[in-house]
C-alpha atoms as a PDB file:
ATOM      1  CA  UNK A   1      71.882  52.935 116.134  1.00  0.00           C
ATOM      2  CA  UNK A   2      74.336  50.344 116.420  1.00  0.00           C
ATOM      3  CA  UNK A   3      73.696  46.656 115.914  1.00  0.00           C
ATOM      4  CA  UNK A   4      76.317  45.627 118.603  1.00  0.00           C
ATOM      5  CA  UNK A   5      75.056  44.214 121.568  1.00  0.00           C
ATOM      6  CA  UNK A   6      76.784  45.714 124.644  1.00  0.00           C
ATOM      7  CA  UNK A   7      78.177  42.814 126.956  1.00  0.00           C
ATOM      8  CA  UNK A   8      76.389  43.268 131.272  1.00  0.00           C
ATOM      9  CA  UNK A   9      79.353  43.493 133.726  1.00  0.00           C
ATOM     10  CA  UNK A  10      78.615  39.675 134.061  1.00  0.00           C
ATOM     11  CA  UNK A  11      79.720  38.881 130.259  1.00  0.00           C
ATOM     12  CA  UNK A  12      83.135  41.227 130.599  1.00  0.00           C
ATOM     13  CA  UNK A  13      85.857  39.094 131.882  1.00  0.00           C
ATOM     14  CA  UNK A  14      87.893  40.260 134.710  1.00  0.00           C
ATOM     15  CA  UNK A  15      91.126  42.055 134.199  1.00  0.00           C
ATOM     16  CA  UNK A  16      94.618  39.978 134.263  1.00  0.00           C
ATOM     17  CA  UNK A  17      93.222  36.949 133.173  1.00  0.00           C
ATOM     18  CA  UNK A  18      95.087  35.448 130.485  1.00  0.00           C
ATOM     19  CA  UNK A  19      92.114  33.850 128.542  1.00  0.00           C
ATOM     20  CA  UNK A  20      93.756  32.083 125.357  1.00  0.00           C
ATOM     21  CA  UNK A  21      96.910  29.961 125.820  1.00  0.00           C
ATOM     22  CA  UNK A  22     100.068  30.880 124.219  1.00  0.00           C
ATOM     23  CA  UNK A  23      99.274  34.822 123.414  1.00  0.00           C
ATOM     24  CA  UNK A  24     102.583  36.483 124.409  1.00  0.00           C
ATOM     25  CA  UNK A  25     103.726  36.705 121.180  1.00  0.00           C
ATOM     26  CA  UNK A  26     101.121  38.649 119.903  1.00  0.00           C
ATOM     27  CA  UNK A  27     102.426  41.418 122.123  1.00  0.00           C
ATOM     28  CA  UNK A  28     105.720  43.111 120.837  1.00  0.00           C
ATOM     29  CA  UNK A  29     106.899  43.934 124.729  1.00  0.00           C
ATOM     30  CA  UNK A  30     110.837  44.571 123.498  1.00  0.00           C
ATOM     31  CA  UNK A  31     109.927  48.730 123.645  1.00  0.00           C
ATOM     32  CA  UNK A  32     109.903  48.289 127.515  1.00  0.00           C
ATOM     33  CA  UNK A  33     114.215  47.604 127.312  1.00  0.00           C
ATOM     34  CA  UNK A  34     116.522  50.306 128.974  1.00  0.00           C
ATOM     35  CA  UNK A  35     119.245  47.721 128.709  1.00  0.00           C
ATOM     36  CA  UNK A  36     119.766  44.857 125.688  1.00  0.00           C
ATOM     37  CA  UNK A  37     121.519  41.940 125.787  1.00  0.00           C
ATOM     38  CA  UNK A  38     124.178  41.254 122.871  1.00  0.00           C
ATOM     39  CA  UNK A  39     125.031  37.757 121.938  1.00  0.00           C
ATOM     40  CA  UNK A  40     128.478  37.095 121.053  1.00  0.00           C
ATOM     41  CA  UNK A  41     128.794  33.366 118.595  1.00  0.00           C
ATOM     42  CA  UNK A  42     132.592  33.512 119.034  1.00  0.00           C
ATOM     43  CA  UNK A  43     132.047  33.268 122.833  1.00  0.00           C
ATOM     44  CA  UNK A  44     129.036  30.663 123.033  1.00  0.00           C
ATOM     45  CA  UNK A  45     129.347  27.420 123.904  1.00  0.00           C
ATOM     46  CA  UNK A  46     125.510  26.586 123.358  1.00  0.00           C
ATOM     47  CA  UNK A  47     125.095  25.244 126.736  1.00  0.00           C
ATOM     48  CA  UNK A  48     121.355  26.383 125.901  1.00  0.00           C
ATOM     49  CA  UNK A  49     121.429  27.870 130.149  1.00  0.00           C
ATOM     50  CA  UNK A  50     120.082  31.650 128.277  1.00  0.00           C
ATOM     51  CA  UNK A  51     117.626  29.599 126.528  1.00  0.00           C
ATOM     52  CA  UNK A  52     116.147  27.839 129.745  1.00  0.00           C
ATOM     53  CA  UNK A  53     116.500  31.208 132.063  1.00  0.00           C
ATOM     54  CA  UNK A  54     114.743  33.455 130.033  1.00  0.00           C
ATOM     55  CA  UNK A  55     111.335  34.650 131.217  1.00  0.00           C
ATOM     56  CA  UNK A  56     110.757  35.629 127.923  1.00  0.00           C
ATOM     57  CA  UNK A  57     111.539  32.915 125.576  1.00  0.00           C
ATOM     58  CA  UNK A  58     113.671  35.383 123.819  1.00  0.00           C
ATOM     59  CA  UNK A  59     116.669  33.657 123.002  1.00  0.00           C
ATOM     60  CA  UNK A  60     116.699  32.540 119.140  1.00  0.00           C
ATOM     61  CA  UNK A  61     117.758  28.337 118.554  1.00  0.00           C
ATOM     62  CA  UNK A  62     118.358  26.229 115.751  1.00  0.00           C
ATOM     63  CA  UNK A  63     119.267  22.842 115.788  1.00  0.00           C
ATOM     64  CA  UNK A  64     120.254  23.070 119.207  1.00  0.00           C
ATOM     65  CA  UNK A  65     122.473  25.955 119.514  1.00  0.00           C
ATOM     66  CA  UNK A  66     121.803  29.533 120.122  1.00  0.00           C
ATOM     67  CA  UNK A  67     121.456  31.636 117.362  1.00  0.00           C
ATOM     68  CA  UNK A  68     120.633  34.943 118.073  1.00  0.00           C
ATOM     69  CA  UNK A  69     118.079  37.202 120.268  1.00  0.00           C
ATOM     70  CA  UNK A  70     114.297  37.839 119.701  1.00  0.00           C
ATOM     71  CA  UNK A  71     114.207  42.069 120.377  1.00  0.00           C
ATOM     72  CA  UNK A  72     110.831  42.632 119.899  1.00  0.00           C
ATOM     73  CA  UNK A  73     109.451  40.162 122.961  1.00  0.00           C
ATOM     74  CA  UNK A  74     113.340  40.783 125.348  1.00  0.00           C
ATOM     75  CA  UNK A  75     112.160  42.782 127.835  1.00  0.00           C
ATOM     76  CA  UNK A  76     116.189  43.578 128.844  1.00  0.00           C
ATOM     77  CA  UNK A  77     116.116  41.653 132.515  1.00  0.00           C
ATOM     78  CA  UNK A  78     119.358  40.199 131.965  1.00  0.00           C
ATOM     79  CA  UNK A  79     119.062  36.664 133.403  1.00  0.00           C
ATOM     80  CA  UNK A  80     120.769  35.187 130.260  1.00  0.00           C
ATOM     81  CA  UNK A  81     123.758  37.272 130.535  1.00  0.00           C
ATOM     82  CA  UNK A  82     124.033  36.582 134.381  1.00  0.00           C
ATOM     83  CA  UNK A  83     123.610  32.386 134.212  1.00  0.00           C
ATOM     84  CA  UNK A  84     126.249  32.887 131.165  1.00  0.00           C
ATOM     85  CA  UNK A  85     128.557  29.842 132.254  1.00  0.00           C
ATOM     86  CA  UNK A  86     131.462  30.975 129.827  1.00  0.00           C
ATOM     87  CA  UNK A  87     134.023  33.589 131.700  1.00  0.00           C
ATOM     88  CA  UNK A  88     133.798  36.098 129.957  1.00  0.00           C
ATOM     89  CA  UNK A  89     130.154  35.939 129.263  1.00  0.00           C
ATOM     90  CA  UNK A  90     128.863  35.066 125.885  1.00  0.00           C
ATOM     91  CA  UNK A  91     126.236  37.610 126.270  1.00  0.00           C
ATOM     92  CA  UNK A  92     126.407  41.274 127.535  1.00  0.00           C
ATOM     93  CA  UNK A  93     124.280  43.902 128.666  1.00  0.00           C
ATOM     94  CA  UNK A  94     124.519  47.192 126.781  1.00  0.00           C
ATOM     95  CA  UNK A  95     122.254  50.303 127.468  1.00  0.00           C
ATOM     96  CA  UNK A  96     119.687  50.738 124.373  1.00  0.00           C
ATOM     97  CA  UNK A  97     120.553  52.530 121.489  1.00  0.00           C
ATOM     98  CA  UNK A  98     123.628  52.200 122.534  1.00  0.00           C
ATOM     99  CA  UNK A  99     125.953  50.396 119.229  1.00  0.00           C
ATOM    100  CA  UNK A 100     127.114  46.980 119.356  1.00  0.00           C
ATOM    101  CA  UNK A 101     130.448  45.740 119.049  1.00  0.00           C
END
């Protein structure tokens, strides 16, 4: 016999609440990507948009200017690569697994 008291339906929190602040990173949600987003430095002009659009915090900064993507948390939406400011797009969408330029 266990020592492990089992919780009433009263002690078991409902489902979808979010019960400690700040968790998402302990989830790795970058598996769920059909599509990723490749960054491209030569094209960037660190306008920091990608960084405020993302859902996902996902884009990678360093003293103020983007420095990569976060693939284990991008979920492949593609918001950054559709606010992209710069003509031709600083970042692009390319199916996954597919190989970057």
């Amino acid at each position: 016999m266990s020592d492990v008291k089992e919780k009433s339906w009263k002690e078991i929190p409902r489902g979808g609440l979010i019960l400690e602040a700040g968790n998402a990173q302990e989830y790795l949600t970058g598996g769920w990507r059909s599509k990723k987003p490749v960054w491209m430095s030569d094209k960037c002009i660190h306008c920091m948009t990608c960084w405020i659009c993302c859902p996902d915090a996902s884009i990678k900064v360093k003293d103020e200017k983007v420095v990569g993507i976060d693939y284990e948390h991008c979920k492949g939406c593609g918001i950054c690569a559709s606010v992209c400011p710069v003509k031709d797009k600083a970042i692009k969408m390319i199916r996954e697994g597919e190989k970057d330029e």
